[in-house]
Protein backbone atom coordinates (compact mmCIF):
# COMPACT_ATOMS: atom_id res chain seq x y z
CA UNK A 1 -77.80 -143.85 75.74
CA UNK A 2 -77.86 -145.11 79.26
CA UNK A 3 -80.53 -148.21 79.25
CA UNK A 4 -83.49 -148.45 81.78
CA UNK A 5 -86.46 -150.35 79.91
CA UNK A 6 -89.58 -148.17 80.29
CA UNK A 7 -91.76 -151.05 82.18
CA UNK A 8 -93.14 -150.84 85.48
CA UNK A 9 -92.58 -153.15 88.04
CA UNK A 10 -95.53 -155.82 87.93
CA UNK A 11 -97.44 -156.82 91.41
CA UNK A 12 -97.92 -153.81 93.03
CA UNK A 13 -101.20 -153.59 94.04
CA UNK A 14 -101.31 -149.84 96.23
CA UNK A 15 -101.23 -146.76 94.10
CA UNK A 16 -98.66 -145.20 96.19
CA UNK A 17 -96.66 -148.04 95.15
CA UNK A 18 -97.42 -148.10 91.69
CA UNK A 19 -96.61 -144.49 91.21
CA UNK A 20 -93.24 -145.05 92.95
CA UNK A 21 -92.95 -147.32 89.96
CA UNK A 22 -93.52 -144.67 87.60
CA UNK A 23 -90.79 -142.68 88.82
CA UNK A 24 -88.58 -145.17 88.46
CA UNK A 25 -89.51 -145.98 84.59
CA UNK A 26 -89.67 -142.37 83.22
CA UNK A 27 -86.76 -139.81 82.96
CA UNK A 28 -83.87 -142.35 83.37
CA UNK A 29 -83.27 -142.80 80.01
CA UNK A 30 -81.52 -139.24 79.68
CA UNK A 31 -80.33 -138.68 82.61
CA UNK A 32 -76.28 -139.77 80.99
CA UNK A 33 -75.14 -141.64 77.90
CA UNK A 34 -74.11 -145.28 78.68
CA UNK A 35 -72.81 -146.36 75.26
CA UNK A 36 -71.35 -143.17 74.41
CA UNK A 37 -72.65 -143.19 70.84
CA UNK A 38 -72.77 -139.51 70.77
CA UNK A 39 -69.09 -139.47 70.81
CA UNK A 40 -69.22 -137.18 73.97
CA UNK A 41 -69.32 -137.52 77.61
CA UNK A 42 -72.94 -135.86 78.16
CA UNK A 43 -74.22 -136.41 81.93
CA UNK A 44 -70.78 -137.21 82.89
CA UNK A 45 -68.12 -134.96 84.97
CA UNK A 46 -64.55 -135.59 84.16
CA UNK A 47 -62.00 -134.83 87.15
CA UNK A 48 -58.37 -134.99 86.17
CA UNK A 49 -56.41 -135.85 82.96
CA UNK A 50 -57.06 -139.34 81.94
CA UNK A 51 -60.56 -138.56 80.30
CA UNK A 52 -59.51 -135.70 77.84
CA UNK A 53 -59.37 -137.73 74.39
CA UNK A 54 -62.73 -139.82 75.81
CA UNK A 55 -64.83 -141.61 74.07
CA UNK A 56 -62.33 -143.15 71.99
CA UNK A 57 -63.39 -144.32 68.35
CA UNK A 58 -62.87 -147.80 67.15
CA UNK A 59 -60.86 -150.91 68.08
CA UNK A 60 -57.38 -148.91 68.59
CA UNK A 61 -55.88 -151.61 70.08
CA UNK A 62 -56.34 -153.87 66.95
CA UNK A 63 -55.19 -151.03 64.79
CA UNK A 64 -51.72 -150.71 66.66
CA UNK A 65 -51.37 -154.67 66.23
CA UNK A 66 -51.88 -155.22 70.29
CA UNK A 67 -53.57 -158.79 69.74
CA UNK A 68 -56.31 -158.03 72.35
CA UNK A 69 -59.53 -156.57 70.35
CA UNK A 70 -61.47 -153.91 72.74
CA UNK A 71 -65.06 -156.09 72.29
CA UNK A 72 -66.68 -152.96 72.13
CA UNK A 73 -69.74 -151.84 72.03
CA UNK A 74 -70.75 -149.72 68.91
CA UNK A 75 -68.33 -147.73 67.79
CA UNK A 76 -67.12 -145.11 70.86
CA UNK A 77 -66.34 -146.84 74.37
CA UNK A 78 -63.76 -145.26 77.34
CA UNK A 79 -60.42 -146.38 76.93
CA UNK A 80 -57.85 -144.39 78.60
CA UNK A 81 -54.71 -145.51 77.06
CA UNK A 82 -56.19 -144.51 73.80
CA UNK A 83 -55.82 -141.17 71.78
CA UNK A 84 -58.18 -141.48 69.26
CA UNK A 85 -61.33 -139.58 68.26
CA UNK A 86 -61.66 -139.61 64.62
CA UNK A 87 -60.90 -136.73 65.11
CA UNK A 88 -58.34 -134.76 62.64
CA UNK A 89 -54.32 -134.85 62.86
CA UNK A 90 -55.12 -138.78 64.96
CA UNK A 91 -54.96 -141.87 63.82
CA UNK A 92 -56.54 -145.25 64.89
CA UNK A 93 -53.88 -146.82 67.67
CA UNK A 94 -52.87 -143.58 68.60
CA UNK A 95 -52.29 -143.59 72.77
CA UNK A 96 -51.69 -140.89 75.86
CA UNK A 97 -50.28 -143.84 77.50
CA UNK A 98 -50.54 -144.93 81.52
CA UNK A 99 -49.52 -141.40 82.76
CA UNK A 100 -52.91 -139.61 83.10
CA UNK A 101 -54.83 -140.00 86.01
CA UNK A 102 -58.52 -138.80 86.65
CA UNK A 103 -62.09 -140.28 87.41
CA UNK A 104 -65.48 -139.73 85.51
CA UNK A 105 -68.68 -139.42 87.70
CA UNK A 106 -72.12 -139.95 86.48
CA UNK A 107 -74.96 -137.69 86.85
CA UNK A 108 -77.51 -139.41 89.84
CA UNK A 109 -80.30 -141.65 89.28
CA UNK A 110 -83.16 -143.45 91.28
CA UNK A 111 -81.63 -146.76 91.30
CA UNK A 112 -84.21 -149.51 90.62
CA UNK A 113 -84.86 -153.02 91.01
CA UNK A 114 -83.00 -155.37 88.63
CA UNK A 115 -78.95 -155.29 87.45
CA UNK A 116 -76.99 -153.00 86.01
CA UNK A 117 -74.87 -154.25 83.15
CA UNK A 118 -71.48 -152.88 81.09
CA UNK A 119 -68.12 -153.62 80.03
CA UNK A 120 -64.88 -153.22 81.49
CA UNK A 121 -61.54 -154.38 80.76
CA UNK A 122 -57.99 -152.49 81.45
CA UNK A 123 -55.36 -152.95 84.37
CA UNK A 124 -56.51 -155.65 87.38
CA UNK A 125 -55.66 -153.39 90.04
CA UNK A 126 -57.72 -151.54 92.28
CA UNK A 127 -57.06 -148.29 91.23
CA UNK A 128 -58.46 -149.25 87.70
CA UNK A 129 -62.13 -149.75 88.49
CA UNK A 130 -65.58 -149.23 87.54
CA UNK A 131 -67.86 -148.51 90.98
CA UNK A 132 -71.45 -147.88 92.13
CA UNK A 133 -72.15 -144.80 94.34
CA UNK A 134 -75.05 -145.06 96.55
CA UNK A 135 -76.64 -142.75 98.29
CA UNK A 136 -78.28 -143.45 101.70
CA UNK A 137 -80.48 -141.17 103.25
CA UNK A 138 -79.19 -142.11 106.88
CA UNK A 139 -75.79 -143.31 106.45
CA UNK A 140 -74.68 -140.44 103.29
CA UNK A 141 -72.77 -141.46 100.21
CA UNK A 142 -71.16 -145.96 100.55
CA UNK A 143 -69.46 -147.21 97.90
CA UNK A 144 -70.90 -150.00 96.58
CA UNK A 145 -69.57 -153.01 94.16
CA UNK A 146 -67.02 -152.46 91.75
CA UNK A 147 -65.03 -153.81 89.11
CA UNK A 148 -61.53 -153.91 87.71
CA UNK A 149 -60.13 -155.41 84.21
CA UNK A 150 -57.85 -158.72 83.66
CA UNK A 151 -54.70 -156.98 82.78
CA UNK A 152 -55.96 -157.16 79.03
CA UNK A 153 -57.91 -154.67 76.66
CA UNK A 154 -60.22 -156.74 75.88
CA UNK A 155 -63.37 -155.95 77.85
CA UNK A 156 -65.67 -158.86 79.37
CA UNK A 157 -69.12 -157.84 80.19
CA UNK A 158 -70.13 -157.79 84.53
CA UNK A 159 -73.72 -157.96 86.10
CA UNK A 160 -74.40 -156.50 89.57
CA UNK A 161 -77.74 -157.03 91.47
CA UNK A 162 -79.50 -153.33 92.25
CA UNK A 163 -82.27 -154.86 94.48
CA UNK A 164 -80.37 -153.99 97.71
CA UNK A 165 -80.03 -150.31 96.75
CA UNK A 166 -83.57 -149.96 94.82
CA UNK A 167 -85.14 -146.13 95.78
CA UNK A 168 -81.98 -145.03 96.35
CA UNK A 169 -79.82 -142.21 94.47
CA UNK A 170 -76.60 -144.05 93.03
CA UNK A 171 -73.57 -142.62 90.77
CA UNK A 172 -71.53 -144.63 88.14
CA UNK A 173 -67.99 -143.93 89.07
CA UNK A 174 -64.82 -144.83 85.94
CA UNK A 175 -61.51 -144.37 88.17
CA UNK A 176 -57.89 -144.55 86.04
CA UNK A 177 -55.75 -142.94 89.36
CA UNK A 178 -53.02 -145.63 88.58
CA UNK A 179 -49.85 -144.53 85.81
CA UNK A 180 -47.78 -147.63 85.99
CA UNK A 181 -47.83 -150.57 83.80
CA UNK A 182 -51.53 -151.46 82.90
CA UNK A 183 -52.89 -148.27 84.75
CA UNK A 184 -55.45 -147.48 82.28
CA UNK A 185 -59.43 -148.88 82.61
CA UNK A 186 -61.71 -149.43 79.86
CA UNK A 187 -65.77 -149.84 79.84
CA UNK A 188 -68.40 -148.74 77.88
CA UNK A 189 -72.12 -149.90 77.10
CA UNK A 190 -73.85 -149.46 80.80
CA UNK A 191 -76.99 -150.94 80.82
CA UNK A 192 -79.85 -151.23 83.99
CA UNK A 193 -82.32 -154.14 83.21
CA UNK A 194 -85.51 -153.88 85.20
CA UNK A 195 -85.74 -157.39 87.49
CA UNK A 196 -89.16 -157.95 85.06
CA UNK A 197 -87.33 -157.83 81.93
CA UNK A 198 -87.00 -161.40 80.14
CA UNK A 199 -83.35 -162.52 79.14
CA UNK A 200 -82.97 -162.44 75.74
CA UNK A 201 -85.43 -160.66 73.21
CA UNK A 202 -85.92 -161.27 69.45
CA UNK A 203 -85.09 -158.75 67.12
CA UNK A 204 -88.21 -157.77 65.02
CA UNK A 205 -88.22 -157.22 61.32
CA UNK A 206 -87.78 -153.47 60.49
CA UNK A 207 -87.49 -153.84 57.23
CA UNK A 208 -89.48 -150.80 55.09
CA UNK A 209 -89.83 -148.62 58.42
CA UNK A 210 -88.38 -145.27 58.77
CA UNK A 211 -85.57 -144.43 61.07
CA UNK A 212 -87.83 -143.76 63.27
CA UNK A 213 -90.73 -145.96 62.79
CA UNK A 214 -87.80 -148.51 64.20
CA UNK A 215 -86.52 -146.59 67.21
CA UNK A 216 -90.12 -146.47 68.26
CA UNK A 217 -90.53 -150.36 67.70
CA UNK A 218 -87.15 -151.04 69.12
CA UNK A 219 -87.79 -149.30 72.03
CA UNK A 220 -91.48 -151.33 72.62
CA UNK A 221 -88.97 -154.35 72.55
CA UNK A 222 -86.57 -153.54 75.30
CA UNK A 223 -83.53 -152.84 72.36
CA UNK A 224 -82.69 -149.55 70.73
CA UNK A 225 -81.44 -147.54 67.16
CA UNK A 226 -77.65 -147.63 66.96
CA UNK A 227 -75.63 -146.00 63.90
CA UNK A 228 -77.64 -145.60 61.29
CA UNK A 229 -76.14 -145.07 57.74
CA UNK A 230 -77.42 -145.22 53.60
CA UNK A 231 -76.52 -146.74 51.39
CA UNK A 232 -77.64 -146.69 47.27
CA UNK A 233 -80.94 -148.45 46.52
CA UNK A 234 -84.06 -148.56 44.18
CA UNK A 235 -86.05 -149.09 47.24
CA UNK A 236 -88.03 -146.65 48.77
CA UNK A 237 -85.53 -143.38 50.08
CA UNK A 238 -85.21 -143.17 53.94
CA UNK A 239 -86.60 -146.35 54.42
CA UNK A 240 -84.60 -150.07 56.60
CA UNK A 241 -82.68 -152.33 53.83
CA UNK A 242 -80.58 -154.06 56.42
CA UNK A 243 -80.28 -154.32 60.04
CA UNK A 244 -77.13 -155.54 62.08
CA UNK A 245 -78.21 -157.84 64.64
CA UNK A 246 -80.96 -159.15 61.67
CA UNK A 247 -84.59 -160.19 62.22
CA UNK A 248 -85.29 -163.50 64.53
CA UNK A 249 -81.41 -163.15 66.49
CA UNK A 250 -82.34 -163.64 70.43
CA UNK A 251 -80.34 -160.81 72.24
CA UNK A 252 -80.13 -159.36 75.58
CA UNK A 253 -82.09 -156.68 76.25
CA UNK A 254 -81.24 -153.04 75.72
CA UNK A 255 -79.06 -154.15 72.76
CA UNK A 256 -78.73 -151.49 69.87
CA UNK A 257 -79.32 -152.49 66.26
CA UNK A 258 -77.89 -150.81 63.61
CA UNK A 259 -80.02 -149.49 60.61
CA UNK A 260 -79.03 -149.20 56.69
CA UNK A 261 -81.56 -146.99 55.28
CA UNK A 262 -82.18 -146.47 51.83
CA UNK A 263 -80.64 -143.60 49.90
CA UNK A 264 -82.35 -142.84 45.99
CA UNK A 265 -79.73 -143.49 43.70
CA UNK A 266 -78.23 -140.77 41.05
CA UNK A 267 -77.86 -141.17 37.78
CA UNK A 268 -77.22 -138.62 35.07
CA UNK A 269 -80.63 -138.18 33.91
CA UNK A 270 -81.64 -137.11 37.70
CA UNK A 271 -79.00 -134.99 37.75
CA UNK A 272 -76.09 -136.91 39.55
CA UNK A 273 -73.85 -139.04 38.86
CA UNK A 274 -74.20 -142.50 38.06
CA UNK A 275 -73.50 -144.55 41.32
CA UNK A 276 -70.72 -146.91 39.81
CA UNK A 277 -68.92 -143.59 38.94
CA UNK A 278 -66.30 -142.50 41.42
CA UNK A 279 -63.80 -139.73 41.45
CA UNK A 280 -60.11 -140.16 40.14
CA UNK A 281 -57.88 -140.76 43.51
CA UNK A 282 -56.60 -137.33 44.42
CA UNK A 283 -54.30 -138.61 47.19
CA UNK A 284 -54.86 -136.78 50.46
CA UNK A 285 -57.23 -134.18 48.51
CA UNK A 286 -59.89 -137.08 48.43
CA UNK A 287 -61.35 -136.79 51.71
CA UNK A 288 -60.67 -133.01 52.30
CA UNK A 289 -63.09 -131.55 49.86
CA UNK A 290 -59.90 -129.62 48.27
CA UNK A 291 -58.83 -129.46 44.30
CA UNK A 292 -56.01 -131.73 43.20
CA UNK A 293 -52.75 -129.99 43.52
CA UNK A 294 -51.93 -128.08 39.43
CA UNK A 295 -49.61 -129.62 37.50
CA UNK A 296 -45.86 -129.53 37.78
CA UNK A 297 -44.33 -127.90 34.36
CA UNK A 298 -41.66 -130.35 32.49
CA UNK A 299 -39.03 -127.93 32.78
CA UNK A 300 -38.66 -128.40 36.74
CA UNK A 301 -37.63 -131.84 36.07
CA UNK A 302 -34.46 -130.53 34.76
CA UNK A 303 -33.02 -128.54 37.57
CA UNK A 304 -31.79 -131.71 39.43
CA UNK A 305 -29.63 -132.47 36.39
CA UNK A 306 -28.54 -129.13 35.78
CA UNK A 307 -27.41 -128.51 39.57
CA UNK A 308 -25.86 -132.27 39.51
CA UNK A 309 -23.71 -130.97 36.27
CA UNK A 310 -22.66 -127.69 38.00
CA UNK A 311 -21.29 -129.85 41.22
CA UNK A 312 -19.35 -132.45 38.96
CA UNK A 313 -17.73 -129.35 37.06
CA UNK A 314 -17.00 -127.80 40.24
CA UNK A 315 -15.15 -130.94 41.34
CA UNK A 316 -12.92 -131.79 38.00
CA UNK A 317 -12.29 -127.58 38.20
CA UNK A 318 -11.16 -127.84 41.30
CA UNK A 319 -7.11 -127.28 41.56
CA UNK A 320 -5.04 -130.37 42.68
CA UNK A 321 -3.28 -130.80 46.04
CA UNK A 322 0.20 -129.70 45.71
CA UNK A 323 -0.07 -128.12 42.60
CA UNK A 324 -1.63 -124.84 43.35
CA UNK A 325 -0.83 -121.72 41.09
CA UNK A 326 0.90 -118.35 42.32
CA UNK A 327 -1.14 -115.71 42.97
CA UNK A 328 -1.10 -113.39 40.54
CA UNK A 329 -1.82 -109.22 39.90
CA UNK A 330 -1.84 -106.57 37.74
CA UNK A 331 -0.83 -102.87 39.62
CA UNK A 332 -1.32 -99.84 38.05
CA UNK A 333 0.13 -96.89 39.13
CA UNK A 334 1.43 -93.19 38.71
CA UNK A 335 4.72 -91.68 39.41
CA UNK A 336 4.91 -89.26 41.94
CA UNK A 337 8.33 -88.17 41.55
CA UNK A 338 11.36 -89.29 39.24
CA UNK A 339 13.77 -89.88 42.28
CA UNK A 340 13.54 -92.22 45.36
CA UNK A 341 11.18 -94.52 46.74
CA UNK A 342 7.55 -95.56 45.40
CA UNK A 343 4.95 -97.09 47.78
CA UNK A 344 1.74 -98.33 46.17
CA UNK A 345 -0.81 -98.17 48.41
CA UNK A 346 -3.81 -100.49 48.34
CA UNK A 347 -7.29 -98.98 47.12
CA UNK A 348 -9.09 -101.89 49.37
CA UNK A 349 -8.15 -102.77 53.03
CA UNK A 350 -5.16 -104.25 53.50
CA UNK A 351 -5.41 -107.90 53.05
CA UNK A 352 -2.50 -110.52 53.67
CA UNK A 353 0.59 -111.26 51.53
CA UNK A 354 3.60 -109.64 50.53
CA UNK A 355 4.45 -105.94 51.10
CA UNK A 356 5.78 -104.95 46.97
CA UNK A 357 7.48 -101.36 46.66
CA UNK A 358 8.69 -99.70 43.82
CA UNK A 359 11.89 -97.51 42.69
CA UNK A 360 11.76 -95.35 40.47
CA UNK A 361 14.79 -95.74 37.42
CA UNK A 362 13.45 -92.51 35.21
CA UNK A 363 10.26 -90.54 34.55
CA UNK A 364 9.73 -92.84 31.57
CA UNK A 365 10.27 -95.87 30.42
CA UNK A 366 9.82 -99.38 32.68
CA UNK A 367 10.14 -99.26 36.77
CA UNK A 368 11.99 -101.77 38.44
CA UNK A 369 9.63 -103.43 41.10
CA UNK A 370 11.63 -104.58 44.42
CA UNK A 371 9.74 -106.90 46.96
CA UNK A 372 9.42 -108.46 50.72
CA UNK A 373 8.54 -111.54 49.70
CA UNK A 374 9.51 -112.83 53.59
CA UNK A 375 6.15 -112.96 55.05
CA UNK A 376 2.76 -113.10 54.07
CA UNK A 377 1.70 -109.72 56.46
């Protein structure tokens, strides 16, 4: 969620000024996501092609062996070389490559005193940056600071100073309008730190809260609830075991910490199953919710052999070069008259080979059979 701590700005002494204040502390906080936890872009418009498989999931660029880890932020961050979602059919390391080309524009927001703080790595050019739209009343929209990467996925975290532009309306502009070597940007984790907000904070203990018990106290503190999972536990159900940073580490604000809360563990006499019991592997059936494929019967083993035995006896069977046997047939015919010439005419289509005609000797006994053994017709 995009970060502005909910503290006024101390000193003002007016009430016109303090309720300018106000408005700058409440509704920023929704306005766009900044980490991209959801796993969406919400409060963001996408223009082009470079944004359509965005937020990526994971360090893809460790899982495709690129020796440059991401350093992101959670678990989802903009990458646009990257293709994954955790999404099904993708894998980690998948990639659209350099080709796409598109920006992604922020929704507005009051822009108010202090910095504005994110991550950004990707190609060192120009047309790889992160920028600042700001909105001036008198001279219309100026483009203010911006940001490029080192020609390396890893991301390194920038700090710009908003006190020039406070009261104004400003945009958060991702550009990727390069498709050459390195023309990709990455950045994630966008974070605006009021100028009264102190360095570092301490993590507090939320150990036996709620999940939201500790989003409540997190948010008091200038940090915030990342992923929250369960795991197995006697303690109390739906209640903190462990939190990632732990209690006492000094971070800076705005930071999110993850929660572990309990889950009530099943055993058979609850009726589940024990928790040291897992399921037989089932291959890719494990993670689908599908049966395991039936059985295969014994027999089916067999047909290999039994075709590899039919080719080997086609091959001995097979006659030899050179040594190839006459044709051979067997004509049966009738005797249409006891004098002159007999033709025996083919019951199929005529095919090639030898024309064979007969001549009568009697009306009984054996014919004498006369070929044209010349051609093969």
């Amino acid at each position: 969620m995009f970060t502005i701590a909910k503290k006024c700005l101390a000193g003002l002494a007016v009430a016109g000024s303090m309720l300018f204040a106000a408005a700058l502390c409440q509704g920023q906080t929704d306005a766009f996501t900044g980490d991209f936890e959801e796993g969406n872009l919400r409060g963001w418009e996408a223009a082009g092609t470079a944004f359509r498989y965005q937020p990526t999931r994971g360090d893809n660029p460790t899982a495709r062996n690129r020796g440059q880890p991401s350093n992101h932020q959670g678990r989802y961050w903009i990458g646009t070389y990257e293709k994954f979602q955790g999404q099904r059919r993708q894998k980690p390391g998948d990639i659209q490559g350099d080709e796409p080309v598109g920006a992604l524009t922020s929704m507005p927001f009051t822009i108010p005193r202090g910095t504005l703080e994110f991550l950004v790595g990707g190609g060192r050019e120009y047309d790889t940056r992160v920028e600042l739209f700001i909105q001036d009343p008198i001279e219309g929209s100026i483009r203010g600071p911006f940001a490029s990467g080192e020609n390396s996925e890893t991301m390194r975290r920038v700090s710009w100073d908003l006190t020039p532009y406070a009261g104004k309306t400003g945009r958060i502009r991702i550009v990727d309008n390069a498709s050459g070597p390195w023309g990709h940007i990455n950045a994630d984790d966008f974070r605006i730190i009021p100028a009264d907000t102190p360095a570092t904070i301490t993590v507090p203990d939320l150990g036996g809260l709620t999940a939201g018990q500790s989003a409540e106290l997190l948010e008091r503190s200038g940090l915030r609830a990342g992923q929250v999972t369960r795991r197995a536990s006697a303690r109390q159900s739906d209640t903190v075991i462990e939190q990632d940073p732990p209690q006492g580490t000094e971070v800076r604000p705005g930071t999110a910490v993850a929660l572990i809360l309990a889950e009530e563990e099943r055993t058979p006499g609850n009726g589940g199953e024990s928790p040291d019991r897992t399921p037989p592997a089932t291959g890719n059936h494990s993670d689908n919710g599908l049966p395991p494929p039936p059985g295969i019967p014994k027999w089916v083993w067999s047909i290999p052999g039994l075709l590899a035995a039919w080719g080997a006896f086609r091959v001995i069977s097979r006659p030899k070069k050179g040594k190839t046997s006459p044709a051979t047939a067997t004509i049966r015919y009738k005797i249409a008259r006891d004098s002159g010439s007999q033709t025996v005419e083919p019951l199929k289509p005529r095919r090639p080979g030898p024309e064979i005609r007969l001549r009568a000797v009697s009306d009984r006994g054996r014919q004498e059979i006369t070929g044209d053994w010349s051609g093969s017709g």
